[in-house]
C-alpha atoms as a PDB file:
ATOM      1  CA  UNK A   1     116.761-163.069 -32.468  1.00  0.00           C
ATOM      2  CA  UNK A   2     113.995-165.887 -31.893  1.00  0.00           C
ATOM      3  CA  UNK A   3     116.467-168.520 -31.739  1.00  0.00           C
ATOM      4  CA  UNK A   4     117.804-166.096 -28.786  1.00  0.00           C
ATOM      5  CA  UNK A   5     114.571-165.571 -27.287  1.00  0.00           C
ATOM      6  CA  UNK A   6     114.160-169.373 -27.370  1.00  0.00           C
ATOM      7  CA  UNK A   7     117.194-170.176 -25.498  1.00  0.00           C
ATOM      8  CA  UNK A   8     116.834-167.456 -22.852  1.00  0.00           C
ATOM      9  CA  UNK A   9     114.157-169.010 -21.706  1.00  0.00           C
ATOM     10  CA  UNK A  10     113.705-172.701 -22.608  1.00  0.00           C
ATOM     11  CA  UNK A  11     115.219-173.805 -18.932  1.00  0.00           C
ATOM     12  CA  UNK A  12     111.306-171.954 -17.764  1.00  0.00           C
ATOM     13  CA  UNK A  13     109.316-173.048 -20.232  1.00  0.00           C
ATOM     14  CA  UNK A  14     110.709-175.965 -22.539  1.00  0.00           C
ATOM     15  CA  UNK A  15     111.843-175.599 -26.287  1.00  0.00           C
ATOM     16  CA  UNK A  16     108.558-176.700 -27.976  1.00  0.00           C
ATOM     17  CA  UNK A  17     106.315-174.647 -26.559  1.00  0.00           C
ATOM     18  CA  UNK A  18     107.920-171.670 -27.048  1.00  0.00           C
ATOM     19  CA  UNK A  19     108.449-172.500 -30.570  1.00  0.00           C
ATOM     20  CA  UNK A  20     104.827-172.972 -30.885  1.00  0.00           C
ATOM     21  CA  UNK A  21     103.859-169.788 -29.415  1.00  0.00           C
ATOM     22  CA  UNK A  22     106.263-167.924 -31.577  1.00  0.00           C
ATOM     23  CA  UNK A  23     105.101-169.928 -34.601  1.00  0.00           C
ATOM     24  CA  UNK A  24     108.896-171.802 -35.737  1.00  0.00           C
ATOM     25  CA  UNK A  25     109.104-175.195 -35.989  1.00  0.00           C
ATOM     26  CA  UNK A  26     111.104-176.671 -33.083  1.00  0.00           C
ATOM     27  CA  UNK A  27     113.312-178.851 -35.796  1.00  0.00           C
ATOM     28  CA  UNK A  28     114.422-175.548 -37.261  1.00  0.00           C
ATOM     29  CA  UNK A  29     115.912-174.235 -33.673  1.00  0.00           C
ATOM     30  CA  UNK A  30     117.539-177.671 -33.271  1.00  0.00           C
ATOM     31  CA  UNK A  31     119.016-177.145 -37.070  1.00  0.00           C
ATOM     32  CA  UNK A  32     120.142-173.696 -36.272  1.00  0.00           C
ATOM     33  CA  UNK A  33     122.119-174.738 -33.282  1.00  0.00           C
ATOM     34  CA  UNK A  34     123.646-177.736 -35.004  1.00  0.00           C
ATOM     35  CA  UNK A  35     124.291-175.343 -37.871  1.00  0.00           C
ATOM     36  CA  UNK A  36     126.527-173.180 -35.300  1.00  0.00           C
ATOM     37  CA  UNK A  37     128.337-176.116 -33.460  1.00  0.00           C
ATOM     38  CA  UNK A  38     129.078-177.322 -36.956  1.00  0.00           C
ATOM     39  CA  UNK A  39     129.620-175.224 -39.671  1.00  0.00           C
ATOM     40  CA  UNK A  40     129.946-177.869 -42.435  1.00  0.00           C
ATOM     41  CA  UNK A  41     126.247-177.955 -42.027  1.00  0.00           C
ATOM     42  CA  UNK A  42     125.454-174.185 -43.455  1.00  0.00           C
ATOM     43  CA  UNK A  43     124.300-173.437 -46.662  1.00  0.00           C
ATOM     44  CA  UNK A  44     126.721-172.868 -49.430  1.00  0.00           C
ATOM     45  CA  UNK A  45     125.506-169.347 -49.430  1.00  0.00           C
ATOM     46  CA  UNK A  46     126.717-168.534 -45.882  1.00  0.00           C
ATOM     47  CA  UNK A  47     129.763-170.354 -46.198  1.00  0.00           C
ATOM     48  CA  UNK A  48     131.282-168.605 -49.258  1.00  0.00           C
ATOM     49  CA  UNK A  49     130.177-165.289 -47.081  1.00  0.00           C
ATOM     50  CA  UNK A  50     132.399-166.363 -44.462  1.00  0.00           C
ATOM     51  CA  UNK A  51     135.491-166.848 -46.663  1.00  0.00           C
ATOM     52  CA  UNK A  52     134.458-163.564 -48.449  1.00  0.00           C
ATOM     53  CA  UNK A  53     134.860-161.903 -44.716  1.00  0.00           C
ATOM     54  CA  UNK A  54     137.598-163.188 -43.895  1.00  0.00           C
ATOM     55  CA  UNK A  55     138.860-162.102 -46.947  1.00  0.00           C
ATOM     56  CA  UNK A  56     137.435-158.599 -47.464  1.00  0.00           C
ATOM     57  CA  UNK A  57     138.944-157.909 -43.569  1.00  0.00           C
ATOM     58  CA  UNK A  58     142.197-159.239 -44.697  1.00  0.00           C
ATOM     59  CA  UNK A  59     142.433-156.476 -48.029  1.00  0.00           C
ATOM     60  CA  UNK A  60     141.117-153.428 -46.005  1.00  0.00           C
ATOM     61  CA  UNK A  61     143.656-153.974 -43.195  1.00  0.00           C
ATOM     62  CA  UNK A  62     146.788-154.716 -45.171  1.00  0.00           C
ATOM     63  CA  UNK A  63     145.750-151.119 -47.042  1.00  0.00           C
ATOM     64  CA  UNK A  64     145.756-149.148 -43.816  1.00  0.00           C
ATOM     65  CA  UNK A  65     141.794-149.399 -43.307  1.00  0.00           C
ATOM     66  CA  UNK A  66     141.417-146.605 -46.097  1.00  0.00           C
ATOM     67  CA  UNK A  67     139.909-149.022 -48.876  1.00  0.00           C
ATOM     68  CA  UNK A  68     136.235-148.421 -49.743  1.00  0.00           C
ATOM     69  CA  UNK A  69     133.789-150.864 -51.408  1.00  0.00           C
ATOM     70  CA  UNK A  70     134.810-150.727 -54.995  1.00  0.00           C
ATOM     71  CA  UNK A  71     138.991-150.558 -54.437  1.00  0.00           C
ATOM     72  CA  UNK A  72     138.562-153.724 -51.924  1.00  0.00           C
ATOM     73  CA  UNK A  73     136.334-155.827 -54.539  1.00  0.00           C
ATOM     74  CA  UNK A  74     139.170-154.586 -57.438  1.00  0.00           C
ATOM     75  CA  UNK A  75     142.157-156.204 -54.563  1.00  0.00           C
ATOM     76  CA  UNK A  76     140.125-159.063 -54.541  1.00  0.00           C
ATOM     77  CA  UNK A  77     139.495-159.530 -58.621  1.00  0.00           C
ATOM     78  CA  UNK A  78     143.303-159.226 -58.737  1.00  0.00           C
ATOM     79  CA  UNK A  79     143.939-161.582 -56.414  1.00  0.00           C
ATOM     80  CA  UNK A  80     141.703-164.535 -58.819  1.00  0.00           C
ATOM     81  CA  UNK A  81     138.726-163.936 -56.320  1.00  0.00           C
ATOM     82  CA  UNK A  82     135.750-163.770 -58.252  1.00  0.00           C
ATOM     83  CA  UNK A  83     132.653-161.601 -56.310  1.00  0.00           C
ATOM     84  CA  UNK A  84     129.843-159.168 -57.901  1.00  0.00           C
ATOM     85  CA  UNK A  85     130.608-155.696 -55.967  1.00  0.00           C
ATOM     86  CA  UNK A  86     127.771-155.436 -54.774  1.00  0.00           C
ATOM     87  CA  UNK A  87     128.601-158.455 -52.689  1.00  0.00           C
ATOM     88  CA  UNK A  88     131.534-157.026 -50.961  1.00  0.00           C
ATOM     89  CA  UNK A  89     129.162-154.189 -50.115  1.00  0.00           C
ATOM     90  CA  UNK A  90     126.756-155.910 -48.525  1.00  0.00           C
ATOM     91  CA  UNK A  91     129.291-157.893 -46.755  1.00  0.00           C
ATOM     92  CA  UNK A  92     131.270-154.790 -45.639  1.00  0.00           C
ATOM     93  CA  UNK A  93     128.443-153.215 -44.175  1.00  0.00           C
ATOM     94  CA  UNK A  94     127.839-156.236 -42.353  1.00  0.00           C
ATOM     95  CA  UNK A  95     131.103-155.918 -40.672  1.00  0.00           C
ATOM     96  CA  UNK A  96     130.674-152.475 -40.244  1.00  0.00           C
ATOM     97  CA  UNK A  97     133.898-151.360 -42.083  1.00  0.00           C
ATOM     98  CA  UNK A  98     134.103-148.509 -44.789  1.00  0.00           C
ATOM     99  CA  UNK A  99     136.411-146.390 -46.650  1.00  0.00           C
ATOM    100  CA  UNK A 100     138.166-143.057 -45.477  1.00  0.00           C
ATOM    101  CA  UNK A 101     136.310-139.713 -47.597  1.00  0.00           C
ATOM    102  CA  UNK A 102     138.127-137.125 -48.799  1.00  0.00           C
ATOM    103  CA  UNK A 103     138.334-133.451 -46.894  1.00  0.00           C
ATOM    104  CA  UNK A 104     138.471-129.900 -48.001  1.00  0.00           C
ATOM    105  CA  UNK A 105     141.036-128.808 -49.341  1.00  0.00           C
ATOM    106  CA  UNK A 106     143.917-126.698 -47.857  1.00  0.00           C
ATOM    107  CA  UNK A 107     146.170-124.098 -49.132  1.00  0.00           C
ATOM    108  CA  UNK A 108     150.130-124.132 -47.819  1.00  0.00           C
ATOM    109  CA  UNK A 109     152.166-122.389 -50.325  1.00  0.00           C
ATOM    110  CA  UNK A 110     152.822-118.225 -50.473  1.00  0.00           C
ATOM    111  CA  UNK A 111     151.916-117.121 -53.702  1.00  0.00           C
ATOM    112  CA  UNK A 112     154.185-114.309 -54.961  1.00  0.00           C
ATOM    113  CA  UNK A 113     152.730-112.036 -57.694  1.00  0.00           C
ATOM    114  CA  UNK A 114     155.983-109.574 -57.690  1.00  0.00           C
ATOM    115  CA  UNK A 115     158.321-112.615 -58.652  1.00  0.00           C
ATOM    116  CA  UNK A 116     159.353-113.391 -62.278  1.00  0.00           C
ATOM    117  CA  UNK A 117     157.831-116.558 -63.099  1.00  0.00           C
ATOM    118  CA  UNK A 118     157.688-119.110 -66.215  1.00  0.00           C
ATOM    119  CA  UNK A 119     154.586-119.948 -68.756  1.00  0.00           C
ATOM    120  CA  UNK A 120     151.976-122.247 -67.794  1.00  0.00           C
ATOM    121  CA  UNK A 121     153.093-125.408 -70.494  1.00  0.00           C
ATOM    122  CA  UNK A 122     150.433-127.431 -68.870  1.00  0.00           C
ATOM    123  CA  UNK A 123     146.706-126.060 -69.082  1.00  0.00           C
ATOM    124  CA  UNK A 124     145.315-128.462 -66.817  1.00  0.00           C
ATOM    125  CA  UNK A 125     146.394-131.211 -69.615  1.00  0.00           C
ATOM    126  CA  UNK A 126     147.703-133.144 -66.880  1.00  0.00           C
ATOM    127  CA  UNK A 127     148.574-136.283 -69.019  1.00  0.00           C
ATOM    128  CA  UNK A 128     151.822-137.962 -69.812  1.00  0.00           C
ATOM    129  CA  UNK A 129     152.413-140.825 -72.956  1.00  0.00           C
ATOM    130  CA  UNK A 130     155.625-141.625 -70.839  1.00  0.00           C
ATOM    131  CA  UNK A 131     157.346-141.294 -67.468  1.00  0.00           C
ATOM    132  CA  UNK A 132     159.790-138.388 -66.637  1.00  0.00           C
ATOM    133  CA  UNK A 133     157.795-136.158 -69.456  1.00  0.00           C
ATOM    134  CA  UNK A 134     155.552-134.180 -66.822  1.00  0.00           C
ATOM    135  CA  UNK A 135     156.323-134.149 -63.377  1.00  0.00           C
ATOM    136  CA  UNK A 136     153.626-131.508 -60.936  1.00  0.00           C
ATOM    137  CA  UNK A 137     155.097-130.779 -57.151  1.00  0.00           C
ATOM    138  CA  UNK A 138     153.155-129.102 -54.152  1.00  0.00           C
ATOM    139  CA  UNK A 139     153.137-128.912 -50.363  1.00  0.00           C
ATOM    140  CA  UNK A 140     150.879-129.719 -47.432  1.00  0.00           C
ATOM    141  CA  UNK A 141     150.954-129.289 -44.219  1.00  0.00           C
ATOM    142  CA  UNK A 142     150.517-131.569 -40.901  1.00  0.00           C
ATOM    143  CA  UNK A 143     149.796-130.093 -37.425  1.00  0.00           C
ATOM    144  CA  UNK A 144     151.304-131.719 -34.640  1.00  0.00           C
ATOM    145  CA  UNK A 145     151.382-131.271 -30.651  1.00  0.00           C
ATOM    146  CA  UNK A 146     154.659-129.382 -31.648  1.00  0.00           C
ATOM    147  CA  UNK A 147     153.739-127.283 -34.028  1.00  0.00           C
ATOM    148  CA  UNK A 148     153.215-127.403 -37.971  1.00  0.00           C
ATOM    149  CA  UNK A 149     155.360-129.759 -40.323  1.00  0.00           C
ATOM    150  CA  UNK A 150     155.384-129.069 -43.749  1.00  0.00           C
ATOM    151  CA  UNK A 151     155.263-131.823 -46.845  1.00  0.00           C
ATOM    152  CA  UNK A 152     156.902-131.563 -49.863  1.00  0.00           C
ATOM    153  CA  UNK A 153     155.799-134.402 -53.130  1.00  0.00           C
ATOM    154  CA  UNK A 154     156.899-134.794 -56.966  1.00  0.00           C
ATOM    155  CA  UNK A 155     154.480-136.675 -58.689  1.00  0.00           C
ATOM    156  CA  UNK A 156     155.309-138.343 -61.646  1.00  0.00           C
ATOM    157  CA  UNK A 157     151.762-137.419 -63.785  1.00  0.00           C
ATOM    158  CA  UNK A 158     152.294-140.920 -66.679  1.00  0.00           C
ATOM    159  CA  UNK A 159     151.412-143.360 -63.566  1.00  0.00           C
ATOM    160  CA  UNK A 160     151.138-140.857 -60.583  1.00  0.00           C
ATOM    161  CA  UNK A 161     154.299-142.568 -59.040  1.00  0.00           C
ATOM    162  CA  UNK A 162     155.557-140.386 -56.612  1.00  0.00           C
ATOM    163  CA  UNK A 163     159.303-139.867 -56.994  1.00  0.00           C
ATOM    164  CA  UNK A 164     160.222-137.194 -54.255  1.00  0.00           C
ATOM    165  CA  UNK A 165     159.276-136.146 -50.887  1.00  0.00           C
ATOM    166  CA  UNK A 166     160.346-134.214 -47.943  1.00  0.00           C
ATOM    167  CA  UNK A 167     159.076-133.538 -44.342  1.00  0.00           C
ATOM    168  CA  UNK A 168     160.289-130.155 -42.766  1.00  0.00           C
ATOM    169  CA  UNK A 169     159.577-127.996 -40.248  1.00  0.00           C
ATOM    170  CA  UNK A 170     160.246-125.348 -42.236  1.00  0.00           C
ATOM    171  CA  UNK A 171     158.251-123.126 -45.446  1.00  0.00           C
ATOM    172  CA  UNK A 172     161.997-122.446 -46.725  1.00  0.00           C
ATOM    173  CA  UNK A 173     163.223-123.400 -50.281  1.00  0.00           C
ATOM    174  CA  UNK A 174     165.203-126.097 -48.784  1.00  0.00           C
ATOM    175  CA  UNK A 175     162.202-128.272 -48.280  1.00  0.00           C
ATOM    176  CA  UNK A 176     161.582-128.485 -51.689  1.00  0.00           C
ATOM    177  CA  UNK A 177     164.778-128.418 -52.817  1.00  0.00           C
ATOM    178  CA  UNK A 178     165.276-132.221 -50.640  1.00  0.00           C
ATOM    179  CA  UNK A 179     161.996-133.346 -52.867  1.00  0.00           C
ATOM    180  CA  UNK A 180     163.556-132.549 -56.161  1.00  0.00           C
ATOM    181  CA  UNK A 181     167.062-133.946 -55.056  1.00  0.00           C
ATOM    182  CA  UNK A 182     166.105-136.792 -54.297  1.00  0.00           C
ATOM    183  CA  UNK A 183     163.490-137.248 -57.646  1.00  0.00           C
ATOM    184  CA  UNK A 184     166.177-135.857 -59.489  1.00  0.00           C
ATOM    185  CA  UNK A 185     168.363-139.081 -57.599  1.00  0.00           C
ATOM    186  CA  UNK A 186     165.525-141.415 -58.500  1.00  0.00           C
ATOM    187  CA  UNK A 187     164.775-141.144 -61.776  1.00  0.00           C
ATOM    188  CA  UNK A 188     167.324-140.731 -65.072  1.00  0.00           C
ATOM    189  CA  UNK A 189     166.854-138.948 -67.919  1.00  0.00           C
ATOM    190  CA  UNK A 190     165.010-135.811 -67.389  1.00  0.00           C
ATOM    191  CA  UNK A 191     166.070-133.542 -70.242  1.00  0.00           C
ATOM    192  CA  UNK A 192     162.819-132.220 -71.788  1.00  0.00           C
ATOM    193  CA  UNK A 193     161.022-132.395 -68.796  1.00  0.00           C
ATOM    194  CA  UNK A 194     158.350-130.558 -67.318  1.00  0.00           C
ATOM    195  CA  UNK A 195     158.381-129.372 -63.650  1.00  0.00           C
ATOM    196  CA  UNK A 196     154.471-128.144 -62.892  1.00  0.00           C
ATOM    197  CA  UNK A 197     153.798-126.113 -59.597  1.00  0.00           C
ATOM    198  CA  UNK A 198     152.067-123.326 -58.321  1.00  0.00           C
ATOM    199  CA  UNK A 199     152.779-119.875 -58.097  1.00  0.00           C
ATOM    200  CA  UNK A 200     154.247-120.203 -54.638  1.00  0.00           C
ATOM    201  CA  UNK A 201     157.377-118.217 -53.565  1.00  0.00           C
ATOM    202  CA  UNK A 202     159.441-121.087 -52.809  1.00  0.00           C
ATOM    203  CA  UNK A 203     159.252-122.792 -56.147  1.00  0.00           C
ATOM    204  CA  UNK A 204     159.612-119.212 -57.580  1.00  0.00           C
ATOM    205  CA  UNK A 205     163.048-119.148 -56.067  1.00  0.00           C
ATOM    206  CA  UNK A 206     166.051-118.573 -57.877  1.00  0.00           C
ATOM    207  CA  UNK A 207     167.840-121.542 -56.131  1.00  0.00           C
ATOM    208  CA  UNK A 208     165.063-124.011 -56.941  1.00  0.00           C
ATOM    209  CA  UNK A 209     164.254-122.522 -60.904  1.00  0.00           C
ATOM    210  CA  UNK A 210     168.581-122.370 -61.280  1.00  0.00           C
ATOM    211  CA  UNK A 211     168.382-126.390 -59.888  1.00  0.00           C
ATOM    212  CA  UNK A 212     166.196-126.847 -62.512  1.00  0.00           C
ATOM    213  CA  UNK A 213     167.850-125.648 -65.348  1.00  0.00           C
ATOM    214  CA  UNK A 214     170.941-127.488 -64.084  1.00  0.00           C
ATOM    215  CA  UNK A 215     168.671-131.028 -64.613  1.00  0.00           C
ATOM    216  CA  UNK A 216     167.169-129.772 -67.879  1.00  0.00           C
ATOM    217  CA  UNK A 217     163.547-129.664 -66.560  1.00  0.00           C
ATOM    218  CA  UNK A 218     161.213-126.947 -67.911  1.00  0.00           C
ATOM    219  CA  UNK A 219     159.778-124.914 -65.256  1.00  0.00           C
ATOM    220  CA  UNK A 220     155.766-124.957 -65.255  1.00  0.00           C
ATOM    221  CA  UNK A 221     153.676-122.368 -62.887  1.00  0.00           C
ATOM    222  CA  UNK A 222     149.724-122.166 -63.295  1.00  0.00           C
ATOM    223  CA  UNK A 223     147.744-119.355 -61.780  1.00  0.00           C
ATOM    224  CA  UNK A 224     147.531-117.764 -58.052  1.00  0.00           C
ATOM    225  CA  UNK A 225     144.515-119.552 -56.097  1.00  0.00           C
ATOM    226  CA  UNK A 226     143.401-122.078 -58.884  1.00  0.00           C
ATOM    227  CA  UNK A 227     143.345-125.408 -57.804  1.00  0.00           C
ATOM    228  CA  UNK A 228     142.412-126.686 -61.458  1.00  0.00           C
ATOM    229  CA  UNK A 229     145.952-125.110 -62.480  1.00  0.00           C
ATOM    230  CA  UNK A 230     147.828-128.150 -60.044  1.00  0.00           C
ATOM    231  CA  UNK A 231     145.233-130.114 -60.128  1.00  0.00           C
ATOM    232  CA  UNK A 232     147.001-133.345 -59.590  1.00  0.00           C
ATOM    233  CA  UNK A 233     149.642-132.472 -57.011  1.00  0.00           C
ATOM    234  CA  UNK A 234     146.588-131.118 -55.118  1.00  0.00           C
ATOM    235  CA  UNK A 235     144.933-134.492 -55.781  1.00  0.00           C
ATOM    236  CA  UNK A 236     147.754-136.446 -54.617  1.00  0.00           C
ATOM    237  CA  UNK A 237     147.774-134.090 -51.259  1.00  0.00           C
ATOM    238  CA  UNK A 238     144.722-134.487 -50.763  1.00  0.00           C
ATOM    239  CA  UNK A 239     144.656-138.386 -50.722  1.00  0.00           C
ATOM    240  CA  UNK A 240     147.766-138.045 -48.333  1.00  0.00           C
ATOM    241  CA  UNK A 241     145.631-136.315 -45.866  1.00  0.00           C
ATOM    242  CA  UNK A 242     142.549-138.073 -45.895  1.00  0.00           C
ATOM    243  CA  UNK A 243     144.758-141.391 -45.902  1.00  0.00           C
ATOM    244  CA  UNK A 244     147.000-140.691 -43.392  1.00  0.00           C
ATOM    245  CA  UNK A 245     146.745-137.655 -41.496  1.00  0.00           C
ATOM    246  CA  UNK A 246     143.334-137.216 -40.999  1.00  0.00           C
ATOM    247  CA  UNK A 247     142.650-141.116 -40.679  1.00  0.00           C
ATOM    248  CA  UNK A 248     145.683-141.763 -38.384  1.00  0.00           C
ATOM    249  CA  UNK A 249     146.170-138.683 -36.707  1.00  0.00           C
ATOM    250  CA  UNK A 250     146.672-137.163 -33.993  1.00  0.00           C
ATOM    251  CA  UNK A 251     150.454-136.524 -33.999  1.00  0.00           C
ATOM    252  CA  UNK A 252     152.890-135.971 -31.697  1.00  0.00           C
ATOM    253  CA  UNK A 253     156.205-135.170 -33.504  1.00  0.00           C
ATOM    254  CA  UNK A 254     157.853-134.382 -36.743  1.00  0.00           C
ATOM    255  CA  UNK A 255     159.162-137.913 -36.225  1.00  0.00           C
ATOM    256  CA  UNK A 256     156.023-139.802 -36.131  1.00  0.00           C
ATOM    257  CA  UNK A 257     155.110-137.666 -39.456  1.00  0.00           C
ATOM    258  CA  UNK A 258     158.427-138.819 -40.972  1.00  0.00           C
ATOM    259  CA  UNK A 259     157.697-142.053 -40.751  1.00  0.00           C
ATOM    260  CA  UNK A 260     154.182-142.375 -41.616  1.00  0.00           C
ATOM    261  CA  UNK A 261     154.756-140.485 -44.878  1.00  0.00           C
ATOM    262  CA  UNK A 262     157.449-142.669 -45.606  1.00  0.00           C
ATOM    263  CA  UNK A 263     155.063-145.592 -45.037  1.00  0.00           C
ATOM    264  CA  UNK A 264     152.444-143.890 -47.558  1.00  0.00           C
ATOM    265  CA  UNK A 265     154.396-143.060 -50.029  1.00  0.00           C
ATOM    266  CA  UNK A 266     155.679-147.297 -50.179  1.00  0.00           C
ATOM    267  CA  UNK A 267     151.813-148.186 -50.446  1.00  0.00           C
ATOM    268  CA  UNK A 268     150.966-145.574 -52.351  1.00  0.00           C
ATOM    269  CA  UNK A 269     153.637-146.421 -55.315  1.00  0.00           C
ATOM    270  CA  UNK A 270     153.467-149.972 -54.826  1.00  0.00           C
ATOM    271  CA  UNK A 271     150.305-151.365 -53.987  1.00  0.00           C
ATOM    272  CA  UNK A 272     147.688-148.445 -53.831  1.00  0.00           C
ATOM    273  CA  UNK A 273     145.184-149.026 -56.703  1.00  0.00           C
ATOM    274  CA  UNK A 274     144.591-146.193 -58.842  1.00  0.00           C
ATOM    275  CA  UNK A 275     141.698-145.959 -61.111  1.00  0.00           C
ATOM    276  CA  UNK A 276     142.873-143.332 -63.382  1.00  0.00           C
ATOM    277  CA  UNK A 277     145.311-146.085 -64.574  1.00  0.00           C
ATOM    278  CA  UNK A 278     143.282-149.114 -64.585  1.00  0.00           C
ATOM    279  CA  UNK A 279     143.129-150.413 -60.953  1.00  0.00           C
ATOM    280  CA  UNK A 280     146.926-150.744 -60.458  1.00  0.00           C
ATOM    281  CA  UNK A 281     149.375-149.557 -58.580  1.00  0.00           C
ATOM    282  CA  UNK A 282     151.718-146.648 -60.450  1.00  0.00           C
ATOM    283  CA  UNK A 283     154.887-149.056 -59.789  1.00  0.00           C
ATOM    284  CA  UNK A 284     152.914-151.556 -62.044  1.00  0.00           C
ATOM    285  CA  UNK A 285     151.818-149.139 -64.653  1.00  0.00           C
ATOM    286  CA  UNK A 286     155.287-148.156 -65.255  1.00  0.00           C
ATOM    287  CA  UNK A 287     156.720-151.619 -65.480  1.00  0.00           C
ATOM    288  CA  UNK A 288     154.100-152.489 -68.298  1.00  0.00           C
ATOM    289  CA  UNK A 289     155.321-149.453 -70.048  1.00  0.00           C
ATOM    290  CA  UNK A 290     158.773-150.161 -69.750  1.00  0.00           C
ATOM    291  CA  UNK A 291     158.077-153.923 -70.893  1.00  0.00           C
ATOM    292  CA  UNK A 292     156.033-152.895 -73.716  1.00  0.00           C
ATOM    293  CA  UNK A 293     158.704-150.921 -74.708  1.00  0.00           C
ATOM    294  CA  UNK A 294     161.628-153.578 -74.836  1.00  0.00           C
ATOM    295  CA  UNK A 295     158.641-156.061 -76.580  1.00  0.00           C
ATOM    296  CA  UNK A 296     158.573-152.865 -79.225  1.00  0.00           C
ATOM    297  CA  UNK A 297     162.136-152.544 -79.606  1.00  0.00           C
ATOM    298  CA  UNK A 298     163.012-156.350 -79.878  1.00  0.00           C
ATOM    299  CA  UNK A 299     160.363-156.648 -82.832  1.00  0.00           C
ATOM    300  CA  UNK A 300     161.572-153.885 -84.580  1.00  0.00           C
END
């Protein structure tokens, strides 16, 4: 700000007595404004935070502007770019850029107290030694300048990998029915697996329970109006709307939706970090698992 002051008016009253009056020494003006036509001549300090920015911009736009503090200095220890958190705060604030916060939560499917049902298996144990032992499904919905879409995931629980989704404009079975087709298309061997939802009337169905028995899968249903009883699917909706919907909404069409979600769901698999599994994304997780599992087999 003084070195502003200074030049707005040293054509009135000259550099050096200006400087005088607002006690700086006139070599340190001169020193700042070589410092800006020549940036080799800043401190260490400010140069590194000028990479760092550069940086830190770069991480929280390739991961659609949703990465707070913490998950942008975790990008950047992966990457080999060693910084102290508290750093990248300071930096980020700065540049005025944060992370997206989570909303409330919203409920989408019908529960149905009058239809047979199966046993809860899970008790909020939502935990998994491998992948395609526990897999938890729920829907959201979007609004749109069209009316409401509907969205349909299957969350693998070992690495939260998401391994089916569908976008409808429809409540009808056939929504989720798309979502398990296409998990079911994904993913191989899922005898002995568990299928976790809530007590809503579509996954109640008898198409959708006979569809699972067909695969194999164990049918899981927790209580009417509990969150805790789904709590990850819920989780995993809710980071879908605070990610996308909410941060890149409004929306138009069932199209734009579409392709958004499909978008997500690439990140979110691929190159979302996830603390509940060590900062990686669930694609990783699952690779190290499969890996450690050949290393184990070859030694034996």
């Amino acid at each position: 700000m003084m070195v502003t002051f200074v030049d707005s008016n040293k054509a009135e009253y000259g550099v050096e007595p200006i400087c005088n009056e607002i006690w700086i020494a006139p070599s340190s003006y001169y020193e700042h404004k070589a410092r800006a036509r020549d940036p080799d001549r800043l401190p260490d300090r400010i140069k590194r935070d000028m990479r760092l920015e550069l940086d830190i911009q770069r991480v929280w736009k390739d991961n659609f502007r949703v990465y707070g503090a913490r998950k942008v200095w975790r990008q950047l220890l992966r990457e080999g770019i060693g910084v102290a958190r508290c750093t990248v705060e300071r930096l980020m604030k700065k540049l005025g850029i944060q992370g997206v916060r989570r909303g409330k939560k919203c409920w989408t499917t019908i529960s149905d107290d009058l239809l047979d049902r199966p046993t809860d298996k899970v008790n909020r144990q939502f935990v998994a030694a491998r992948p395609n032992q526990l897999w938890v499904a729920d829907i959201t919905f979007v609004a749109t300048w069209t009316g409401f879409v509907y969205v349909a995931f299957i969350t693998d629980v070992f690495a939260r990998y998401i391994v089916g989704w569908r976008v409808s404009r429809s409540l009808r079975t056939e929504l989720i029915l798309d979502a398990l087709e296409q998990a079911l298309w994904a993913r191989r061997g899922t005898s002995g697996l568990i299928h976790h939802s809530d007590r809503g009337s579509q996954y109640l169905s008898i198409r959708y329970t006979e569809r699972l028995a067909q695969a194999n899968i164990d049918a899981s249903v927790g209580s009417i109006g509990d969150s805790y009883d789904n709590a990850l699917a819920e989780t995993i909706n809710g980071l879908y709307k605070t990610e996308v919907i909410r941060h890149r909404g409004p929306w138009r069409s069932i199209e734009e939706v579409e392709f958004a979600t499909l978008e997500w769901v690439d990140w979110f698999n691929n190159r979302r970090l996830l603390d509940a599994i060590g900062y990686v994304p669930p694609a990783e997780f699952e690779k190290a698992y499969h890996r450690q599992q050949e290393e184990s087999a070859d030694a034996a």
